[in-house]
N, C-alpha and C. Protein backbone atom coordinates (compact mmCIF):
# COMPACT_ATOMS: atom_id res chain seq x y z
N UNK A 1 -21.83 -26.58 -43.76
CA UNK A 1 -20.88 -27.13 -42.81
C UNK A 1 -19.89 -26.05 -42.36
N UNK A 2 -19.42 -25.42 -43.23
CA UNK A 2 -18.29 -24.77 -42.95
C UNK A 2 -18.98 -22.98 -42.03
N UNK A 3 -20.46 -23.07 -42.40
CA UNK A 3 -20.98 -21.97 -41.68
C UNK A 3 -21.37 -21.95 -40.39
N UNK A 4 -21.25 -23.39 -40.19
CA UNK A 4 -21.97 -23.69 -38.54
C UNK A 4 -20.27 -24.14 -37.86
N UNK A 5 -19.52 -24.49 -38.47
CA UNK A 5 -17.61 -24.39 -37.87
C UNK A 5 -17.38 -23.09 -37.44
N UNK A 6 -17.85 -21.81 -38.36
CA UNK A 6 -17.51 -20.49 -38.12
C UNK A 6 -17.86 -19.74 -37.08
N UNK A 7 -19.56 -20.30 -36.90
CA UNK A 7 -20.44 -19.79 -35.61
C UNK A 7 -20.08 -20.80 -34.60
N UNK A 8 -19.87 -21.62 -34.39
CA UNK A 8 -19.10 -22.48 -33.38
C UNK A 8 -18.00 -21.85 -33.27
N UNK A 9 -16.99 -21.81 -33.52
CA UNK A 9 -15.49 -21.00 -33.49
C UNK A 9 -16.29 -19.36 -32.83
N UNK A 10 -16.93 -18.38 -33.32
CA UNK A 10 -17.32 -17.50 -32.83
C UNK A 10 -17.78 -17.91 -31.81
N UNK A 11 -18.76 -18.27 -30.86
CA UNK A 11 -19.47 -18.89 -29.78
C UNK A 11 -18.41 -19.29 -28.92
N UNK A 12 -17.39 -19.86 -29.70
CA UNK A 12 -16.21 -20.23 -28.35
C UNK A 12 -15.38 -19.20 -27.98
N UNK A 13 -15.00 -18.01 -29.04
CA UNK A 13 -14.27 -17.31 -28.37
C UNK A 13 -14.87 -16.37 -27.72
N UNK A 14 -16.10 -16.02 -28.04
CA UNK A 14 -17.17 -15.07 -27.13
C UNK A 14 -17.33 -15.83 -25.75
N UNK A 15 -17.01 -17.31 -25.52
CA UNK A 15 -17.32 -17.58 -23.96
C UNK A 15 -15.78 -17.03 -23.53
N UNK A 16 -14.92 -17.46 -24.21
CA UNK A 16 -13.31 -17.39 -23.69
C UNK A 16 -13.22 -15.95 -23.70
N UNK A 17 -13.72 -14.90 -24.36
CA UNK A 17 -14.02 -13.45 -24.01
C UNK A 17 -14.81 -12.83 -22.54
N UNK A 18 -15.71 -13.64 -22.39
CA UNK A 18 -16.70 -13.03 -20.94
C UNK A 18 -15.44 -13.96 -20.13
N UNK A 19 -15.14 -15.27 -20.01
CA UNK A 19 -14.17 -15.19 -19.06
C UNK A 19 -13.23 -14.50 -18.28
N UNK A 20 -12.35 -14.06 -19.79
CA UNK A 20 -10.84 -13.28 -18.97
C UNK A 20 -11.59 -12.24 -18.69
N UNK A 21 -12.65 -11.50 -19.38
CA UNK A 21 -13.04 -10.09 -18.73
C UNK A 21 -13.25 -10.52 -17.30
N UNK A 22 -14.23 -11.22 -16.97
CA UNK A 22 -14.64 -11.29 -15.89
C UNK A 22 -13.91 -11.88 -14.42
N UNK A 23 -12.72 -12.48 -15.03
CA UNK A 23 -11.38 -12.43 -14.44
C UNK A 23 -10.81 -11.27 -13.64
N UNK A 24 -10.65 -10.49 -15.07
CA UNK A 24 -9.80 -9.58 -14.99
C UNK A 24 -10.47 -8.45 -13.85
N UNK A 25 -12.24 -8.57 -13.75
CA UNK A 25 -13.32 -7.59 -12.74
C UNK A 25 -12.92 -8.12 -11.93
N UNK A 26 -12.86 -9.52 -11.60
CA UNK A 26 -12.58 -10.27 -10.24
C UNK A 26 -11.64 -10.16 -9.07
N UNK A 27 -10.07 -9.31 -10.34
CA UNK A 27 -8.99 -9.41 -9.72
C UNK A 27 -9.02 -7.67 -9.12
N UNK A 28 -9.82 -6.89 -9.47
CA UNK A 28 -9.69 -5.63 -8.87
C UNK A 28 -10.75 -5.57 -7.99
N UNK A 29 -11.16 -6.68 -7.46
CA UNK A 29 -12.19 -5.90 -6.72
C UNK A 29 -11.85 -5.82 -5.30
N UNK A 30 -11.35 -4.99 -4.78
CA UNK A 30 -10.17 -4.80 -3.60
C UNK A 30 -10.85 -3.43 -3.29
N UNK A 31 -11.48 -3.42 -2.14
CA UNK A 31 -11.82 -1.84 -2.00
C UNK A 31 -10.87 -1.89 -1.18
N UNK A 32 -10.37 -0.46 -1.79
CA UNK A 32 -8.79 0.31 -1.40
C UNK A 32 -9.11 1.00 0.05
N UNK A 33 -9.84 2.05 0.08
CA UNK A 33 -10.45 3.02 1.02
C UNK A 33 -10.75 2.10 2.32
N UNK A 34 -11.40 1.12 1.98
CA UNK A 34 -11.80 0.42 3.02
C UNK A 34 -10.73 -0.47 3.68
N UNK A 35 -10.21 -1.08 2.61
CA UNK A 35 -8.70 -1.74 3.42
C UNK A 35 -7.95 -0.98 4.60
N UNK A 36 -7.56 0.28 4.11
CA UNK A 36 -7.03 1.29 4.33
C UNK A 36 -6.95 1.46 6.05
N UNK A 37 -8.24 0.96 6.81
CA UNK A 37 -8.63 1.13 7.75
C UNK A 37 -7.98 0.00 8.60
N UNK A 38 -7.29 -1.13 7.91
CA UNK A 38 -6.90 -2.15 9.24
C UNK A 38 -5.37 -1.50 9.72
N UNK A 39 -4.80 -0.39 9.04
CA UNK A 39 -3.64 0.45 9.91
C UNK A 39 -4.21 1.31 10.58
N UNK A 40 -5.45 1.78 11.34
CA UNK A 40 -5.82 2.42 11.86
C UNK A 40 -5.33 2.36 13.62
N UNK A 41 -4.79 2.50 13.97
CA UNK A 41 -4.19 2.44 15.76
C UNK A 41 -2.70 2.99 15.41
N UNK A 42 -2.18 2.71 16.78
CA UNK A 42 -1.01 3.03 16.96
C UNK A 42 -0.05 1.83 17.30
N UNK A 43 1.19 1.93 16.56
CA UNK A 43 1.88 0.58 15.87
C UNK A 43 3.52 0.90 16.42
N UNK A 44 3.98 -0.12 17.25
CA UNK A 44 5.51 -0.10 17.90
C UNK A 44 6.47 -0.87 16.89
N UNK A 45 7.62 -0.20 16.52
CA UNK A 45 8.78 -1.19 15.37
C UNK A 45 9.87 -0.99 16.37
N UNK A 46 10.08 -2.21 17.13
CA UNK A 46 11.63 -2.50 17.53
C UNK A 46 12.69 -3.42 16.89
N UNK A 47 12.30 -3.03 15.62
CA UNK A 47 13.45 -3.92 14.89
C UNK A 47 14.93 -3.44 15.26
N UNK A 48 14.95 -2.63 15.30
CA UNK A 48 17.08 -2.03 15.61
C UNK A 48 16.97 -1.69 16.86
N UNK A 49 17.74 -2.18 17.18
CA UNK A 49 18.75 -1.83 18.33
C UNK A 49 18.42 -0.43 19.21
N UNK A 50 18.38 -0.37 20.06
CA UNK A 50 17.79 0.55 20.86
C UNK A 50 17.05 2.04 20.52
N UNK A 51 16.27 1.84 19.54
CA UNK A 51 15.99 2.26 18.69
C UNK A 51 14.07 2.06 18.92
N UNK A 52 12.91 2.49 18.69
CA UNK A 52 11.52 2.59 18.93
C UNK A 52 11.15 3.83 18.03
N UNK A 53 10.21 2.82 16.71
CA UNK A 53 9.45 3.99 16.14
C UNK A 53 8.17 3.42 16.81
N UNK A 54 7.33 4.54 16.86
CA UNK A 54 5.99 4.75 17.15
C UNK A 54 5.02 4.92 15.58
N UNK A 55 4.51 4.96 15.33
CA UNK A 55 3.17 5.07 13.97
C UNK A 55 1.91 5.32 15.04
N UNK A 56 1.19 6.38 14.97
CA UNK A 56 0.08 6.37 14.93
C UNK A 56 -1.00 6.66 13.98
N UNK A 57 -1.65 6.11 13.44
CA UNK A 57 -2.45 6.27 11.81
C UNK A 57 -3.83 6.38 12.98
N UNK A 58 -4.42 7.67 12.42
CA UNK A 58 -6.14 8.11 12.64
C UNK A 58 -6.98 8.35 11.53
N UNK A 59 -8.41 7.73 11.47
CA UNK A 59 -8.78 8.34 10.33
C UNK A 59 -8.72 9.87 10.33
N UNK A 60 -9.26 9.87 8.84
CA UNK A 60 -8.95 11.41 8.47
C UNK A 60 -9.96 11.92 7.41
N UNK A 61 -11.01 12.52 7.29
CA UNK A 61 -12.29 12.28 6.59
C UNK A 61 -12.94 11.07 6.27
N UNK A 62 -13.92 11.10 5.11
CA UNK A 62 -13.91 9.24 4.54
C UNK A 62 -13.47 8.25 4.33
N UNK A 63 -12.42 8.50 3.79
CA UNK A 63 -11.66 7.39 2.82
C UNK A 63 -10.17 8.01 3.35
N UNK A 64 -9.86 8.22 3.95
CA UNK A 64 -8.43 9.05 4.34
C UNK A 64 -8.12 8.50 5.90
N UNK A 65 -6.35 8.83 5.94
CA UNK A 65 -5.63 8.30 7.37
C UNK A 65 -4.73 9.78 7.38
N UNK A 66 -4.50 10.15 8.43
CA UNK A 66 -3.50 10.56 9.15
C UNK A 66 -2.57 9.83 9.40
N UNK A 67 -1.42 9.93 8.99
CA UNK A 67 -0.04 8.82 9.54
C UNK A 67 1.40 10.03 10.20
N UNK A 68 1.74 9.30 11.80
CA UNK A 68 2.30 10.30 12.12
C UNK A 68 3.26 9.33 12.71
N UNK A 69 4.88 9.34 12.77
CA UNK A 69 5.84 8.70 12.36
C UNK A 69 6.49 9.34 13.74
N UNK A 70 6.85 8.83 15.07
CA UNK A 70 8.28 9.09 15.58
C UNK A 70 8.87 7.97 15.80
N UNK A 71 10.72 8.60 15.98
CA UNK A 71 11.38 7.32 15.94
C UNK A 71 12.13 8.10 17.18
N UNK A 72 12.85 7.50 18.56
CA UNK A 72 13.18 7.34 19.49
C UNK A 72 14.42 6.60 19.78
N UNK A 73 15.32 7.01 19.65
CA UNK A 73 16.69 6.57 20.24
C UNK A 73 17.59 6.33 21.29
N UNK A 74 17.57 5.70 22.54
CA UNK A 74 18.20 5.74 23.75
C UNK A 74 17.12 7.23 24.35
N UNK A 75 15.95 7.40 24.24
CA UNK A 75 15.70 8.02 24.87
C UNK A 75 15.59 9.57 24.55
N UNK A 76 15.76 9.67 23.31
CA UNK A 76 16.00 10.70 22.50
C UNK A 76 15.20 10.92 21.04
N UNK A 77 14.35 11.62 21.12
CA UNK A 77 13.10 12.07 19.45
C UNK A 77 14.37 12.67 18.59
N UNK A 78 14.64 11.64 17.32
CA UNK A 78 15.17 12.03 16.70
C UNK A 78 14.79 12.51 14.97
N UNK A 79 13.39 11.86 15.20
CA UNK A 79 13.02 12.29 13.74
C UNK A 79 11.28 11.93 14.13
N UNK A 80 10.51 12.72 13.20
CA UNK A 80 8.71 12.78 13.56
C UNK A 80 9.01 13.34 11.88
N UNK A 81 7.33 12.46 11.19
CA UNK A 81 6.98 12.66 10.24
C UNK A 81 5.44 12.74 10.26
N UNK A 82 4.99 13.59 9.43
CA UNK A 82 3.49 13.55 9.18
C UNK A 82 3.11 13.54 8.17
N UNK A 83 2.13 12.47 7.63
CA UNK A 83 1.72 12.51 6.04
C UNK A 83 0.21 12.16 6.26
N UNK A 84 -0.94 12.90 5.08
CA UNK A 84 -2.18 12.37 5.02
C UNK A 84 -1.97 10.88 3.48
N UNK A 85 -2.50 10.37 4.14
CA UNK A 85 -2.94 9.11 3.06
C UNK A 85 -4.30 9.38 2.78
N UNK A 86 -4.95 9.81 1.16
CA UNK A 86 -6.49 9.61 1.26
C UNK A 86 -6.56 8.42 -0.10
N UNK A 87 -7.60 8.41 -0.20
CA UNK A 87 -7.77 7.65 -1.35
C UNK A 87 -8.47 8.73 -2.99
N UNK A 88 -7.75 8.19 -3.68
CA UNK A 88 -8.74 9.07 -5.07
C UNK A 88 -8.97 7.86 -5.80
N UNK A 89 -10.78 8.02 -6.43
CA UNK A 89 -11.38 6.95 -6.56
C UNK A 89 -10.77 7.11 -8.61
N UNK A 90 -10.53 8.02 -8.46
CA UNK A 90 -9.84 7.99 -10.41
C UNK A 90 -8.82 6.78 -10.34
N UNK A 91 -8.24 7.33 -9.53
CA UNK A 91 -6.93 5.98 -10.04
C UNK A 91 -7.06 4.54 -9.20
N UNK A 92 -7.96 4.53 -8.35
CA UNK A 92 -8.14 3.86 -7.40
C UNK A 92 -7.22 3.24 -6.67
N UNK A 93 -6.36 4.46 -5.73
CA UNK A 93 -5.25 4.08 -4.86
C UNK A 93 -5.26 5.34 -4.14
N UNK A 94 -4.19 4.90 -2.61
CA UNK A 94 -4.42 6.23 -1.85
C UNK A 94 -3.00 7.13 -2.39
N UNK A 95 -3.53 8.28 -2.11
CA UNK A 95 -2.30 9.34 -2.72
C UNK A 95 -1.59 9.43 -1.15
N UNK A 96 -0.09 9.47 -0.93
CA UNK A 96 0.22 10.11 0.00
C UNK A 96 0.97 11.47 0.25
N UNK A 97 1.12 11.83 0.97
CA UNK A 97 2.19 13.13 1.23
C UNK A 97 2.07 13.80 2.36
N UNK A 98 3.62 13.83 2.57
CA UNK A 98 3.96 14.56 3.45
C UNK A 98 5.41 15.26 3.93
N UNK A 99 5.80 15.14 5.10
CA UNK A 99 7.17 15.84 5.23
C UNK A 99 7.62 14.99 6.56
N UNK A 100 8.96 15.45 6.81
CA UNK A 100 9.79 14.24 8.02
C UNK A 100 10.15 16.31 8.51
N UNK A 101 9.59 16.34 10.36
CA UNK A 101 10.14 17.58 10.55
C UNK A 101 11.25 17.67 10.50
N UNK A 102 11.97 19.25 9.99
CA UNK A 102 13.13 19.66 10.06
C UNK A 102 13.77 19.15 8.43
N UNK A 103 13.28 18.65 7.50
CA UNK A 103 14.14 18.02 6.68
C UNK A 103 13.58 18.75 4.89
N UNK A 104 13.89 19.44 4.23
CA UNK A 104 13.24 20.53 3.75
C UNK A 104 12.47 19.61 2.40
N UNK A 105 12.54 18.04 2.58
CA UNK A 105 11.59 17.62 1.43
C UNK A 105 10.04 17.08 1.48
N UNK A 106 9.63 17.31 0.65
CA UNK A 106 8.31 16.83 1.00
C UNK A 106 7.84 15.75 -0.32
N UNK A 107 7.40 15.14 0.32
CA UNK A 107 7.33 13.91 0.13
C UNK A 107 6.07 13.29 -0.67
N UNK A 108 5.94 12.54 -2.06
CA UNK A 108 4.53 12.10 -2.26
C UNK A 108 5.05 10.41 -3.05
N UNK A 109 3.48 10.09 -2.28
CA UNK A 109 3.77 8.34 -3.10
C UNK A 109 2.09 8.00 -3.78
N UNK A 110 2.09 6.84 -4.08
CA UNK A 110 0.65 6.29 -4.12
C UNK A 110 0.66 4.92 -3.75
N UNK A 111 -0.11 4.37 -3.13
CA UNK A 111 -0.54 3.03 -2.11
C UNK A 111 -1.49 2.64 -2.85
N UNK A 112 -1.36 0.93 -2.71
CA UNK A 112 -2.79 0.15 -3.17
C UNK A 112 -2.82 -1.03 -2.98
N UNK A 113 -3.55 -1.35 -2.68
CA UNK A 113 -3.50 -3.04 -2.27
C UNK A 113 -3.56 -3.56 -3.09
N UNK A 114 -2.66 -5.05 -2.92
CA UNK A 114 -2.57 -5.72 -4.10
C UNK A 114 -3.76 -7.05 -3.79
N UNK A 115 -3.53 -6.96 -2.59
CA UNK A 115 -4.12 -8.42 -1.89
C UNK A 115 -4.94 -7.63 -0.61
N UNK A 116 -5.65 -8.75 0.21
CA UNK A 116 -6.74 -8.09 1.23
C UNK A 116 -5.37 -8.06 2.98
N UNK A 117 -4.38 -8.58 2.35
CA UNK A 117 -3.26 -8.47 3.76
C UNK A 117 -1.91 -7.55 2.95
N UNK A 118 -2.21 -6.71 1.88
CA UNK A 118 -0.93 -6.81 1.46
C UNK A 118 -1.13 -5.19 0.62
N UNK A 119 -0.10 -4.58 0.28
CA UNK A 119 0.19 -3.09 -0.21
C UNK A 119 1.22 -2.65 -0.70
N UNK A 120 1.69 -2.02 -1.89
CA UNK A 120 2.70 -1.40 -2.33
C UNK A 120 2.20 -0.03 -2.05
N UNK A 121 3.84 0.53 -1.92
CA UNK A 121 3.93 1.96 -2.38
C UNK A 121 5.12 2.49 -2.90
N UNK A 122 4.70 2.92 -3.53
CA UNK A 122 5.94 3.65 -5.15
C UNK A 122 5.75 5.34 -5.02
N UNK A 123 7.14 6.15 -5.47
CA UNK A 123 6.96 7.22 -5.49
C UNK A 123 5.93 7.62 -6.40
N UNK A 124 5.51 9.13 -6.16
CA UNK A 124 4.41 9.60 -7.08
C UNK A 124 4.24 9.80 -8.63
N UNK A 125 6.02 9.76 -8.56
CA UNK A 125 5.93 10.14 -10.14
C UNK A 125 5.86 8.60 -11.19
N UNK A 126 5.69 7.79 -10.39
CA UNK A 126 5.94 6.13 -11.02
C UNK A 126 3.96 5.98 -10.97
N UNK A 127 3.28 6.37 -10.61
CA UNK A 127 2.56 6.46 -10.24
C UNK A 127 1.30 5.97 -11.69
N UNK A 128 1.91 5.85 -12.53
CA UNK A 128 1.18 5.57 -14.01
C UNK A 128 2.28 4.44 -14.03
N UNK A 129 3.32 3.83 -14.03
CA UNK A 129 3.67 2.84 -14.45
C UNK A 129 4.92 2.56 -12.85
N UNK A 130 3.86 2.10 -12.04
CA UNK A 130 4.49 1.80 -10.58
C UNK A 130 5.76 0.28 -11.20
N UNK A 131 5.70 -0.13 -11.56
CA UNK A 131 6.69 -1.27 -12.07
C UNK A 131 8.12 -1.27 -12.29
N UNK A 132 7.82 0.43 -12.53
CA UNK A 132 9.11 1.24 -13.34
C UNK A 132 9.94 1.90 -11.81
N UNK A 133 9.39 1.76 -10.92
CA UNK A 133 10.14 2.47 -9.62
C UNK A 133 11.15 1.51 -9.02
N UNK A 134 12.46 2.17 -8.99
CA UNK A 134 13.26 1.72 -8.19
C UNK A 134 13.18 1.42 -6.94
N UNK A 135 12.60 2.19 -6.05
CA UNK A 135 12.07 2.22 -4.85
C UNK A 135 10.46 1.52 -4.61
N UNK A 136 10.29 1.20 -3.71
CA UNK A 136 9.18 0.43 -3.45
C UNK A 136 8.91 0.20 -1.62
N UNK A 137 7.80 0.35 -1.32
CA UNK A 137 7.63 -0.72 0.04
C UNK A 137 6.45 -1.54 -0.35
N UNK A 138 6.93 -2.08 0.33
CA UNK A 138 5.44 -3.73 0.44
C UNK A 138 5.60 -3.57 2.39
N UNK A 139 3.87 -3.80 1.69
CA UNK A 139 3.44 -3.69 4.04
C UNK A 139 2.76 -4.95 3.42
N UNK A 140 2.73 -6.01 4.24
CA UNK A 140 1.74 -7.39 4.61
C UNK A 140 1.20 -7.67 5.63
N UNK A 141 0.06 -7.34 5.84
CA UNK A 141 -0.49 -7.65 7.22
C UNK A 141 -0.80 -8.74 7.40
N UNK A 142 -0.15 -9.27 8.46
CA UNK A 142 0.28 -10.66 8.95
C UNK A 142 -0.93 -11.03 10.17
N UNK A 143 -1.19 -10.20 10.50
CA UNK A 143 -2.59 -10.45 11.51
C UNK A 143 -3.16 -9.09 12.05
N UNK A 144 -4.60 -8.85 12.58
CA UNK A 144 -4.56 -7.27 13.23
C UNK A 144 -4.11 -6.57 13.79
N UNK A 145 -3.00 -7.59 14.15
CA UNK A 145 -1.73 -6.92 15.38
C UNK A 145 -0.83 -7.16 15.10
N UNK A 146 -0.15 -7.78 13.59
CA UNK A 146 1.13 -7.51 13.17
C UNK A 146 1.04 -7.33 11.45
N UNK A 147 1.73 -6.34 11.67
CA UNK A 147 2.30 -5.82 10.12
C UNK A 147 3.66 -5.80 9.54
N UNK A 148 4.09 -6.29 8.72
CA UNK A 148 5.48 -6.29 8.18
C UNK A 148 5.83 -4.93 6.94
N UNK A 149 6.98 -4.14 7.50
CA UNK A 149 7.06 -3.46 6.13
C UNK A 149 8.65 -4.12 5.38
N UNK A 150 8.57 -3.52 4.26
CA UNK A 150 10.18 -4.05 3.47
C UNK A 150 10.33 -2.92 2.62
N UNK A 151 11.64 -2.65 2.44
CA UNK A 151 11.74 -1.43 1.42
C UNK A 151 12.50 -1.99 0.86
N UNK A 152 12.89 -1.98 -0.56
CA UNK A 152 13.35 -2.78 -1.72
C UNK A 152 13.64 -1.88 -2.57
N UNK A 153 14.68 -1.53 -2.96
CA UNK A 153 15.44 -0.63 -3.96
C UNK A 153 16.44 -1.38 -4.90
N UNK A 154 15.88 -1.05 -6.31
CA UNK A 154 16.76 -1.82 -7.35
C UNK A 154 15.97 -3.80 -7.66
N UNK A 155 15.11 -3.62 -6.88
CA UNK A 155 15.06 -4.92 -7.17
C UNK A 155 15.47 -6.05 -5.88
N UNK A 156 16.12 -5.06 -4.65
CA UNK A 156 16.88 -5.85 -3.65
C UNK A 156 16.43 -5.16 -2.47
N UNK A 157 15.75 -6.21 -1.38
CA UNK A 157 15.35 -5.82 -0.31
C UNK A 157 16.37 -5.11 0.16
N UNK A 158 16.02 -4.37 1.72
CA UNK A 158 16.66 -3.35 2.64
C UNK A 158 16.85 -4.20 3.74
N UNK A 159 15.73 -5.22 3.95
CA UNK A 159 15.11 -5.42 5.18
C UNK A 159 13.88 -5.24 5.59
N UNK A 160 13.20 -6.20 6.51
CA UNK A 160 12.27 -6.33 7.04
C UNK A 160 11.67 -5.44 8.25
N UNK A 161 10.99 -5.10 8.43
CA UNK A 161 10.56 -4.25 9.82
C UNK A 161 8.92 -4.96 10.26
N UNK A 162 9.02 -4.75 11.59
CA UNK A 162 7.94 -5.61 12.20
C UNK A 162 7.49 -4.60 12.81
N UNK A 163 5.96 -4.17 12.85
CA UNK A 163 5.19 -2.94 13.60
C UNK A 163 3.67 -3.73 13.82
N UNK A 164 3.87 -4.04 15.42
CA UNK A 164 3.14 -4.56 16.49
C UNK A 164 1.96 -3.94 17.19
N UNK A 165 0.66 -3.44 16.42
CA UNK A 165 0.40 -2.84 17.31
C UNK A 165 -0.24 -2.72 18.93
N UNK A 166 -0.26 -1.24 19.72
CA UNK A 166 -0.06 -1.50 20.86
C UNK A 166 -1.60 -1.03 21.22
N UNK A 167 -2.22 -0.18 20.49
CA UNK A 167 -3.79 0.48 21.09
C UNK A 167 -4.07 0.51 19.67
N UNK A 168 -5.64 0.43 19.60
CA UNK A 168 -6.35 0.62 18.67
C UNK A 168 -7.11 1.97 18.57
């Protein structure tokens, strides 16, 4: 009696074992690289006041984007950034980096989708324990033609930004 309780008790937690594993396969299966591709066009943010950033994201080898950043003021280029986003399949997220012209830092994060509309990015060095970053953006893509970003520091949004895009 008590030998067939034991192999019963074993048998149950070996099903409750292939479960959460197979859970846990379920919840990563997000191809990153491929997501990667619904920011592909060129994207208008008129959230402030007379104010127009531009984004144009191109691919950029396989698994990689070009992202190139101006922002426009009454008529006036006041800041352009360029960063490659690729993907590395080790950590399975895209690495970014780059620089804002004229501004002597350069810049690295890592990106990953959490969801098939949705993305964090944390600086590089959080990059083994992204949880731990003060800084953060979340992008949610809200449809193929609208994307939301938020930057959140400390735990407390910045604000919302809306980037519309205009050509694919």
């Amino acid at each position: 009696m008590r030998k067939n309780y034991s192999i019963a008790v074993v048998a149950v937690f070996f099903l409750l074992s292939i479960n959460v594993i197979h859970a846990q396969t379920m919840q990563s299966d997000l191809n990153q690289a491929e997501l990667l591709k619904q920011f592909i066009g060129t994207w208008e943010n008129k959230t402030f006041k007379d104010t127009v950033y531009t984004a144009e994201i191109k691919p950029y080898g396989n698994d990689g984007v070009e992202f190139n950043l101006k922002s426009v003021t009454q008529g006036k280029l006041w800041m352009e950034m360029k960063e490659l986003w690729g993907y590395d399949k080790k950590r399975d997220k895209m690495i970014t980096a780059g620089f804002v012209k004229d501004a002597p830092n350069f810049m690295m994060g890592i990106l990953w989708f959490t969801a098939k509309n949705r993305c964090e990015q944390v600086p590089f060095e959080f990059a083994s324990n992204p949880e731990k970053a003060s800084f953060r953006v979340i992008f949610d893509v809200k449809s193929p033609d609208l994307v939301t970003r938020e930057e959140i520091v400390n735990n407390k949004s910045l604000g919302v930004e809306t980037y519309t895009r205009v050509k694919d």
